[in-house]
Protein backbone atom coordinates (compact mmCIF):
# COMPACT_ATOMS: atom_id res chain seq x y z
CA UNK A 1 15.73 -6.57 73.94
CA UNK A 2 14.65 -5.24 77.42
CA UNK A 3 12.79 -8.33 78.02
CA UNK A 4 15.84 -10.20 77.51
CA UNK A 5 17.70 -7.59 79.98
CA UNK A 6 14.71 -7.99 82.10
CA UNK A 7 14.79 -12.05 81.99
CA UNK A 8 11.66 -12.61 80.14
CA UNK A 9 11.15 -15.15 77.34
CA UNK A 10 10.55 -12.53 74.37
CA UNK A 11 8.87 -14.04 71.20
CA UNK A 12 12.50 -14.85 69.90
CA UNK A 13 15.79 -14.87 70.81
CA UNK A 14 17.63 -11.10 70.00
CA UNK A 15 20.41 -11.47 67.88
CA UNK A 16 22.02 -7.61 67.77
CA UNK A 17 25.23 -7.70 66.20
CA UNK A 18 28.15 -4.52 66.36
CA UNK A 19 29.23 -3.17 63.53
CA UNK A 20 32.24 -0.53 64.81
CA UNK A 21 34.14 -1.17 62.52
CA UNK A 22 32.39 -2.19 59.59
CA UNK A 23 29.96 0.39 58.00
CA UNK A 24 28.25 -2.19 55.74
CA UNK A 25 26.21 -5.00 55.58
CA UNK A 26 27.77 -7.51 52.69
CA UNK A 27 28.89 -4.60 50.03
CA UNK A 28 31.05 -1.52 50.91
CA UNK A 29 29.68 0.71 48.18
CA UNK A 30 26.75 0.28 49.67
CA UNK A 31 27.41 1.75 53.14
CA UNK A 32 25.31 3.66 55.56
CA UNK A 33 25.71 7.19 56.26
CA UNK A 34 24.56 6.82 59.66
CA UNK A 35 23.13 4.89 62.31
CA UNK A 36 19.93 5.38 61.45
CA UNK A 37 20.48 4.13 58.17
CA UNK A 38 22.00 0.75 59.97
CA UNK A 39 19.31 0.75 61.96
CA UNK A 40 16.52 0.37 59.39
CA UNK A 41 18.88 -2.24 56.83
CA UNK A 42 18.90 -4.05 60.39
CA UNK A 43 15.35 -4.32 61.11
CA UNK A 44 15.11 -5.04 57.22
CA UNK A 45 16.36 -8.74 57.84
CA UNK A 46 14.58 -8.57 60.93
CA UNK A 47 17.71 -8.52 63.45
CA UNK A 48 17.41 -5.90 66.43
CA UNK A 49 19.41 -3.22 66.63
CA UNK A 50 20.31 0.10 69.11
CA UNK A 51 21.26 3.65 68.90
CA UNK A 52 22.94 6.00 70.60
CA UNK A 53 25.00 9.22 70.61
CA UNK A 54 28.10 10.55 72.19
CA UNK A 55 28.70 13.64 75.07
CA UNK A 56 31.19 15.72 74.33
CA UNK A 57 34.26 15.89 76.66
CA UNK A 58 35.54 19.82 76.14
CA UNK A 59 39.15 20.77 76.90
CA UNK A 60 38.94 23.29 79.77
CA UNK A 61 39.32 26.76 78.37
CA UNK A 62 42.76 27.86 80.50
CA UNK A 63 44.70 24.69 79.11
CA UNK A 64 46.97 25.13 76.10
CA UNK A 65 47.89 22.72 73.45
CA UNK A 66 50.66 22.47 71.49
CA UNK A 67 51.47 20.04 68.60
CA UNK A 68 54.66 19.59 66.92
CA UNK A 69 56.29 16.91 64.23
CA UNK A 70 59.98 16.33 64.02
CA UNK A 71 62.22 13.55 62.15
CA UNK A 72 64.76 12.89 64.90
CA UNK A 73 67.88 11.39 63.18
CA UNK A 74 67.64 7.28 63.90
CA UNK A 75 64.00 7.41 63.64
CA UNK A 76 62.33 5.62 61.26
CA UNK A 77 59.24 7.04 61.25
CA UNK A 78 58.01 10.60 62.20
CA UNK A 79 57.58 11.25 66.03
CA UNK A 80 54.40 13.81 67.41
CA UNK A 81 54.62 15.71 70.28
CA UNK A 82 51.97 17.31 72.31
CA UNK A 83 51.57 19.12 75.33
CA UNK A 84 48.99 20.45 77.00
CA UNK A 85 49.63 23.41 79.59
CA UNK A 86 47.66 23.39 82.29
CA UNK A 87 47.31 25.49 85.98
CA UNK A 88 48.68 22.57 87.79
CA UNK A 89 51.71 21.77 85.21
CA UNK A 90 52.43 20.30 81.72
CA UNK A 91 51.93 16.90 80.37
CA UNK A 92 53.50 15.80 77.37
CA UNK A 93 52.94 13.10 75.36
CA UNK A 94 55.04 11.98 72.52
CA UNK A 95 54.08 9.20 69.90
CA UNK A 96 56.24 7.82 66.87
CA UNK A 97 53.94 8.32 63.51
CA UNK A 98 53.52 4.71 62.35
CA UNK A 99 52.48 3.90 59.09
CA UNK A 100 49.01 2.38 60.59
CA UNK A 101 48.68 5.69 62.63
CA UNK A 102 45.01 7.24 62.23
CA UNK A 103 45.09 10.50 63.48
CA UNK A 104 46.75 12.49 61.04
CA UNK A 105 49.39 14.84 62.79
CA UNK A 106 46.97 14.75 66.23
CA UNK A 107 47.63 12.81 68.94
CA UNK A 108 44.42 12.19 70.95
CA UNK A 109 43.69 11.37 74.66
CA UNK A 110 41.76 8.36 74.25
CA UNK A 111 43.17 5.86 71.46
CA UNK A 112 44.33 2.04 71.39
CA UNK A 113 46.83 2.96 68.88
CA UNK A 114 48.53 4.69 72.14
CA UNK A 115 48.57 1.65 74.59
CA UNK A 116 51.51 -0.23 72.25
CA UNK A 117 55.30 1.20 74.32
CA UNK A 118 56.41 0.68 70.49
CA UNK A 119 54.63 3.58 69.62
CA UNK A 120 54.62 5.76 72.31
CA UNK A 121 58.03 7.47 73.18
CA UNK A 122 56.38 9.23 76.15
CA UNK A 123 52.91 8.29 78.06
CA UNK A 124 50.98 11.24 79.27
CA UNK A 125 51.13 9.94 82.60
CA UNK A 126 54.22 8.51 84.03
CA UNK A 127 54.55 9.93 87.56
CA UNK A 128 52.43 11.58 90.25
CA UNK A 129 53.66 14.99 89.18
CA UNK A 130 51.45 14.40 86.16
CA UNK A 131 48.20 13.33 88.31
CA UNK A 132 47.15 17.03 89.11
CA UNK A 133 47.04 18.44 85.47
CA UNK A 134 45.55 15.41 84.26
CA UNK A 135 42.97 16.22 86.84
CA UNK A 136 42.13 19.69 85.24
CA UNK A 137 42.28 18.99 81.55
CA UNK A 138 38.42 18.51 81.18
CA UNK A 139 35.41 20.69 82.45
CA UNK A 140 31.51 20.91 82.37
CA UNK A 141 29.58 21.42 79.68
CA UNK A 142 28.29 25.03 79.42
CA UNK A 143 24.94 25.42 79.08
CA UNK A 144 24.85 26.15 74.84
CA UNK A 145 26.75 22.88 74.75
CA UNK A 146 23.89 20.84 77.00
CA UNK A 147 21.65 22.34 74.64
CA UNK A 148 23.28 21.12 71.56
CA UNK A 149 23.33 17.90 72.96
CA UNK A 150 19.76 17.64 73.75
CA UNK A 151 19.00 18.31 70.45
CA UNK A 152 20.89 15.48 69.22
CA UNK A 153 19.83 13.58 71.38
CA UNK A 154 16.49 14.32 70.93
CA UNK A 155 17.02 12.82 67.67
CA UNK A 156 17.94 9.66 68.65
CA UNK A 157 14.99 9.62 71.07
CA UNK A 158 12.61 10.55 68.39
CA UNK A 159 14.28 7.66 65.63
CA UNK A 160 14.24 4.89 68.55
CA UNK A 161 10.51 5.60 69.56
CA UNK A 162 9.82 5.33 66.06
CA UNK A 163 11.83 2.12 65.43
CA UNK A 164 11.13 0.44 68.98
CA UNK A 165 14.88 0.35 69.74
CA UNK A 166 16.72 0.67 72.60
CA UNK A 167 18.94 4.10 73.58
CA UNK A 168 22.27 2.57 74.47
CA UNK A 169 24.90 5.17 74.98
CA UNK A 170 28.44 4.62 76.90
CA UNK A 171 30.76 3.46 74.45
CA UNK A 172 31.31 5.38 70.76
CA UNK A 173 33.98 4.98 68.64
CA UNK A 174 34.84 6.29 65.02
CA UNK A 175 37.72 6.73 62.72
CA UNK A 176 39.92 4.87 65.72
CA UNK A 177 38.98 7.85 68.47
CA UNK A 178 37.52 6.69 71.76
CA UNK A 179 34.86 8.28 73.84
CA UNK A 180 33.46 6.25 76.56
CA UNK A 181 32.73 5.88 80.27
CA UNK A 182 36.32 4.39 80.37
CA UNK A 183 36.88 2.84 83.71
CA UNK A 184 40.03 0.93 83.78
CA UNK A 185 40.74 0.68 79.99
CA UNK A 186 41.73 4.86 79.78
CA UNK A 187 45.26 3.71 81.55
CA UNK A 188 46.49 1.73 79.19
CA UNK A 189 46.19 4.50 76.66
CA UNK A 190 47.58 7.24 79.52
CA UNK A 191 50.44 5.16 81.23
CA UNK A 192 51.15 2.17 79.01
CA UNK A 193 50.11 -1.60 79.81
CA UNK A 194 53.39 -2.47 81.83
CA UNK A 195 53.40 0.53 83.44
CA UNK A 196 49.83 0.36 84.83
CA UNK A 197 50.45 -3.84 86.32
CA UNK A 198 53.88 -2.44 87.74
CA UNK A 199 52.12 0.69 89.78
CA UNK A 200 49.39 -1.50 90.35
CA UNK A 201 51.31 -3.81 92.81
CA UNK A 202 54.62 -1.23 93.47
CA UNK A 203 52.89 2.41 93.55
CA UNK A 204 48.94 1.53 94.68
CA UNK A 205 48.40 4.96 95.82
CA UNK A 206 49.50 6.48 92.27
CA UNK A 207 46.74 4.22 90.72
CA UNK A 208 44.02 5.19 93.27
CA UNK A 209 44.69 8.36 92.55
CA UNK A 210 44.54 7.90 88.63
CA UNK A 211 41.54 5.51 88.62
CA UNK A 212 39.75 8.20 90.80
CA UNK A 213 40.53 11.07 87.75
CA UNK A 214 39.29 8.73 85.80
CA UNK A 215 36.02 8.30 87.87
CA UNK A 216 35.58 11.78 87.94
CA UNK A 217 35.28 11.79 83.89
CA UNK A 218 32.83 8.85 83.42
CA UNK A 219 30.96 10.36 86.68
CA UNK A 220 30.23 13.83 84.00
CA UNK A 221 29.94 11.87 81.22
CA UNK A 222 27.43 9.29 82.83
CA UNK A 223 25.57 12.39 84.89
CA UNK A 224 25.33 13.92 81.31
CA UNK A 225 23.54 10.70 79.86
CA UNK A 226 20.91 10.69 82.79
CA UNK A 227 20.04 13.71 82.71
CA UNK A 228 18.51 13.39 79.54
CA UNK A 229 16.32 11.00 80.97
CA UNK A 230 15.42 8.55 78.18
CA UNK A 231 18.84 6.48 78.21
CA UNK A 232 18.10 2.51 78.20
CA UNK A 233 21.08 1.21 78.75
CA UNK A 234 24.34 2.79 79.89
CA UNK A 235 27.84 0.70 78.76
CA UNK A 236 31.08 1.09 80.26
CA UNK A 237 33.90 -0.64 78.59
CA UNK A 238 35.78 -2.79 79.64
CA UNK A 239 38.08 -4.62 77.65
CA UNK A 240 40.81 -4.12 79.78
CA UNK A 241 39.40 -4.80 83.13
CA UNK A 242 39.32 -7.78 82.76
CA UNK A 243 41.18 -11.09 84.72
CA UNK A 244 44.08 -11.15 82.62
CA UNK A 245 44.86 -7.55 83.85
CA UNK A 246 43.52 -7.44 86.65
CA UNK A 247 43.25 -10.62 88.87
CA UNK A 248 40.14 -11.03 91.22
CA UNK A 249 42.14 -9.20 94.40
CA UNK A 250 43.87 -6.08 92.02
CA UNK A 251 39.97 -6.26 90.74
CA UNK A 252 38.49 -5.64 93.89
CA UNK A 253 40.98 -3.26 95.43
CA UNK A 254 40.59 -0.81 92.34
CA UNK A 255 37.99 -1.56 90.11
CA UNK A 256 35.23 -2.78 92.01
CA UNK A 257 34.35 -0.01 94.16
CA UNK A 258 34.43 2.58 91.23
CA UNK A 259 31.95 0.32 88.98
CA UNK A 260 29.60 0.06 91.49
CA UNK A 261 29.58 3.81 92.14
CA UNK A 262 28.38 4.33 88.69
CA UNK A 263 26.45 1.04 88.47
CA UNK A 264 24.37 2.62 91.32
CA UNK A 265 24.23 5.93 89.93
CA UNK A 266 22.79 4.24 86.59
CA UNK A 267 20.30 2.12 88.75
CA UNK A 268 18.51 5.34 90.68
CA UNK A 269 18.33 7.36 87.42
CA UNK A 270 16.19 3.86 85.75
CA UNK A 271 18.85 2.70 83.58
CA UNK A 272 20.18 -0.65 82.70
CA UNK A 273 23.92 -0.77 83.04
CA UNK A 274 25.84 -3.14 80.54
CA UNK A 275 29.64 -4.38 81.05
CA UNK A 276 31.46 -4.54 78.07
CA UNK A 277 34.36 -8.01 78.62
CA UNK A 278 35.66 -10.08 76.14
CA UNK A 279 37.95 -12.72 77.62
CA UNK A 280 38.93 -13.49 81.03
CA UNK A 281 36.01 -12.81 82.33
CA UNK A 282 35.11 -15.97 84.46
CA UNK A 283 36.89 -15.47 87.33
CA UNK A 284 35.10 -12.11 87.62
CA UNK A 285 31.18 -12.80 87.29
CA UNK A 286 30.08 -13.44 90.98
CA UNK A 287 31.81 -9.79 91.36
CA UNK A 288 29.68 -8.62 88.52
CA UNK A 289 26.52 -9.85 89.86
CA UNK A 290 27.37 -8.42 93.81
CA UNK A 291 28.10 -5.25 91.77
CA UNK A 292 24.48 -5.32 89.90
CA UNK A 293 25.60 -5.27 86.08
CA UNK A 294 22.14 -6.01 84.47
CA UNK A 295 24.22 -6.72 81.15
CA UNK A 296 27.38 -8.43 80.28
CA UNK A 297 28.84 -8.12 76.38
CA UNK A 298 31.55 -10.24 75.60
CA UNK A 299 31.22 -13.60 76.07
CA UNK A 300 33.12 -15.82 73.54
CA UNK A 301 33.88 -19.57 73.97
CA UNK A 302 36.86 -19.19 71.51
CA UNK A 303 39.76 -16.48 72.44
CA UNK A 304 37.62 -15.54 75.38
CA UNK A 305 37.94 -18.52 77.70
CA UNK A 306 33.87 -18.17 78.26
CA UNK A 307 32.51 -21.29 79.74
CA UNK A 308 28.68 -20.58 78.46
CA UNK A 309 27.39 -23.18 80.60
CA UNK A 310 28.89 -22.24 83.69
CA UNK A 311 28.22 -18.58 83.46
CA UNK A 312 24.87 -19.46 82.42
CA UNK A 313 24.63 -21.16 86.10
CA UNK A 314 26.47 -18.90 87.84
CA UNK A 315 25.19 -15.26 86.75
CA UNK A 316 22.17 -16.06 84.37
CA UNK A 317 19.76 -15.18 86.70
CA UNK A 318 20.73 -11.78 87.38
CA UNK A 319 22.55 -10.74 84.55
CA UNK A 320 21.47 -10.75 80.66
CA UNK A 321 24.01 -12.31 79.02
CA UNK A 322 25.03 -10.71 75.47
CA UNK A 323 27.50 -12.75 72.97
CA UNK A 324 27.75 -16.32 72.44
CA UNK A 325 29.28 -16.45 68.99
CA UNK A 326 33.23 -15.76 68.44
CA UNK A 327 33.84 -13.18 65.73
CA UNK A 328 37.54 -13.45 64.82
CA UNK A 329 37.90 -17.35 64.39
CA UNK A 330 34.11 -18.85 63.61
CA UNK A 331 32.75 -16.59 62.03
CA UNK A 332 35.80 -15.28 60.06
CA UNK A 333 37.34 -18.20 59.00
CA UNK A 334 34.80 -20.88 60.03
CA UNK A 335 32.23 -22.87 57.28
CA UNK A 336 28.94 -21.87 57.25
CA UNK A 337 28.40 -25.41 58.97
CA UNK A 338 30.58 -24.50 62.46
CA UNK A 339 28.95 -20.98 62.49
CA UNK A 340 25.71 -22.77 62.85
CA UNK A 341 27.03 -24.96 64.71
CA UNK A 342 28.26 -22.25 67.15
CA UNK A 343 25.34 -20.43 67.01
CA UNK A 344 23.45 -23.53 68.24
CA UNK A 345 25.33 -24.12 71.20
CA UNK A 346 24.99 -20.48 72.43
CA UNK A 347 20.95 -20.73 72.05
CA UNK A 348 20.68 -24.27 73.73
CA UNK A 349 23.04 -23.25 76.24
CA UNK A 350 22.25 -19.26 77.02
CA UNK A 351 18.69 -18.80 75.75
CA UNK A 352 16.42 -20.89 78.39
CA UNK A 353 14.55 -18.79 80.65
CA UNK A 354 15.45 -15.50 78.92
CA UNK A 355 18.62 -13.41 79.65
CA UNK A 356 20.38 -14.10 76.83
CA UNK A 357 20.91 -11.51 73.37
CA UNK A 358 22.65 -13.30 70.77
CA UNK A 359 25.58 -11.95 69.10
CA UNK A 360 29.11 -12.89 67.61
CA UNK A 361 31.53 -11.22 70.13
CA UNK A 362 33.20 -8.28 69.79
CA UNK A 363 31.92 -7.61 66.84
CA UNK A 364 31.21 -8.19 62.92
CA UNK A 365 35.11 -7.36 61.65
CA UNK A 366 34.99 -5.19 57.64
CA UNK A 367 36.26 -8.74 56.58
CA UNK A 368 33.83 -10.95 57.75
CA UNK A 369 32.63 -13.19 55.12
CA UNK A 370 28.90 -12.25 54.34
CA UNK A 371 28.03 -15.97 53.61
CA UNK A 372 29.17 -16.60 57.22
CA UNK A 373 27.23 -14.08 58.86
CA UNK A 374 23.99 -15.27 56.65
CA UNK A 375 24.81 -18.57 58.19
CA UNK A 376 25.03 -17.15 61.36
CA UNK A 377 21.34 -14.90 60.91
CA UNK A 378 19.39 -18.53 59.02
CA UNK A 379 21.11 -20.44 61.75
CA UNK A 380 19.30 -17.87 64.24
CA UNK A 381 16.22 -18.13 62.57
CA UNK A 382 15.70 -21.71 62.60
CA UNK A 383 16.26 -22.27 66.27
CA UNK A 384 15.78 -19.03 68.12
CA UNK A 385 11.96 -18.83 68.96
CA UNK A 386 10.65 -19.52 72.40
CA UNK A 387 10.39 -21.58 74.05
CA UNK A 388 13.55 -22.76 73.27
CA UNK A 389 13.65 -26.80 73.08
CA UNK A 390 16.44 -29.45 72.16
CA UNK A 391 13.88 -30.01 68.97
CA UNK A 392 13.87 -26.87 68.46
CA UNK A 393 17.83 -25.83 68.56
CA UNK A 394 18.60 -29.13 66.96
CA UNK A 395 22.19 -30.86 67.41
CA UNK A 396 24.05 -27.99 65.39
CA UNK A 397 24.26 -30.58 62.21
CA UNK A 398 21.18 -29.97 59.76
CA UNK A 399 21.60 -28.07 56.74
CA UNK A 400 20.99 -24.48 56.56
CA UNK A 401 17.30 -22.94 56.33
């Protein structure tokens, strides 16, 4: 995979699929206990993999939470309330306790479940009164917890050496809790969706102020990473940065500068730095590539508007480009024949000259059909070795191998 990242022609095409949300390959009794166990069922069909691990982002020890759960009359479902109590003030946040909510009777920082102004009754942040004791929530790590996080990571090291697979920390999620370098896509989950577009163009300052917070965060969390000093690639998500949110001149007013700040910070320390986008992303790549992402996940012909061609031409000689595939339509719901088909198109178009890792994008969903992601790894198989030639990749039509 870092010859891909790198630009080189490896042997074969990468295909490295995510599996967030789906702890299984094609039977869920037989799941993995952990990501080393996904790792080596992975390499088993002879697909390439990554692993990673997560830095902890501790509570600082003078703020006090407070959880409650009432049944206000009207309501129909149970509402949560927490606060937290900090030097600077109190923030409250207050959530109604869906039937689809995960998180027990907790209601965490960092969640999607939190973005939806269905579900929350109150957003953490609504005004710049809540800016300062957002700033103070978090702290350091103290120096048992660095140590408890070398030796998990030391782990990880150790299995990846073993396995010839790439570190690639950044972006972790289980059991619907988020820890990340965030960027952009925390304020959704702090201030609500219309909230953040209607600051964005009414209250600017407010959202400097927030975004910078939020720098501040992935800044330790990112400083945490390097300092480790074996991290290959370093993701920051973004989902929610993207053009649909935030239009090329909202982009480069807030976003921009703050990527490139850790982008930087990633470069000097000898890591690759990979851009997680999913849709809209088009109107955003010659910022990417001024900005030096070596690695953009995401791209998706389907729901995600990706032109493969044209961001082939545009950024494929500076950045790697990770996807191809789309996960939700093709290779849910398509035939085995328009997966391979799909899968086709992305190597003809993406793999030439290196660059490209192929994958369905965002991810493979816990009701994927296994036939269709077999398709999608025989498909691979029979047209994914370099060089890559029109022979080779074939028109999309022949049978399966």
């Amino acid at each position: 995979m870092l010859q891909a990242i790198d630009h080189h022609e490896p042997d074969h095409v990468p295909l490295c699929l995510k599996w967030w949300e789906r702890p299984f390959l094609s039977d869920r009794s037989q799941a993995w206990r952990d990501q080393f166990e996904r790792v080596d069922r992975i390499l088993g069909l002879g697909l390439d993999d990554t692993v990673g691990f997560d830095v902890p982002r501790p509570m600082a020890r003078e703020v006090k939470v407070k959880v409650r759960k009432d049944r206000p009359p009207g309501e129909p479902f149970p509402v949560l309330t927490k606060e937290y109590v900090t030097p600077k003030g109190t923030l409250k946040q207050v959530v109604r306790q869906t039937a689809d909510w995960p998180h027990g009777d907790d209601v965490p920082i960092f969640s999607d479940f939190l973005a939806p102004s269905s579900r929350s009754v109150k957003y953490l942040v609504e005004d710049a009164e809540d800016l300062e004791p957002l700033s103070c929530l978090f702290r350091d790590l103290e120096e048992r917890e660095v140590s408890e996080l070398r030796g998990e990571a030391e782990k990880v090291r150790e299995f990846a050496e073993k396995r010839q697979v790439l570190v690639e920390c950044g972006m972790w999620s289980e059991a619907g809790r988020e820890s990340a370098i965030f960027g952009a896509d925390a304020l959704p989950w702090l201030c609500g969706f219309e909230n953040v577009m209607r600051k964005a163009y009414k209250e600017p300052d407010f959202i400097d102020r927030l975004l910078d917070i939020v720098l501040e965060w992935d800044e330790r969390y990112l400083d945490a990473l390097l300092d480790l000093g074996f991290v290959d690639v370093v993701v920051h998500r973004g989902w929610y940065e993207n053009a649909e949110f935030w239009p090329p001149r909202l982009y480069g007013k807030f976003l921009e500068p703050r990527i490139r700040k850790l982008v930087e910070k990633a470069h000097r320390r000898g890591a690759k730095f990979c851009y997680i986008m999913s849709m809209k992303q088009m109107p955003l790549l010659k910022t990417m590539k001024e900005m030096g992402v070596d690695v953009l996940y995401g791209l998706d012909p389907v729901q995600g508007g990706t032109d493969l061609a044209a961001a082939k031409k545009e950024v494929g000689d500076r950045i790697c480009l990770w996807g191809g595939v789309n996960s939700a339509v093709t290779l849910n719901s398509g035939t085995p024949e328009e997966v391979r088909k799909a899968v086709v198109d992305a190597v003809r178009t993406l793999a030439p000259g290196g660059g490209f890792i192929l994958s369905s994008i965002d991810q493979v969903f816990e009701d994927t059909p296994w036939g269709n992601v077999q398709a999608m790894i025989d498909a691979w198989r029979s047209c994914g070795e370099y060089p890559v030639t029109q022979e080779r990749a074939g028109s999309g039509a022949q049978p399966l191998r």
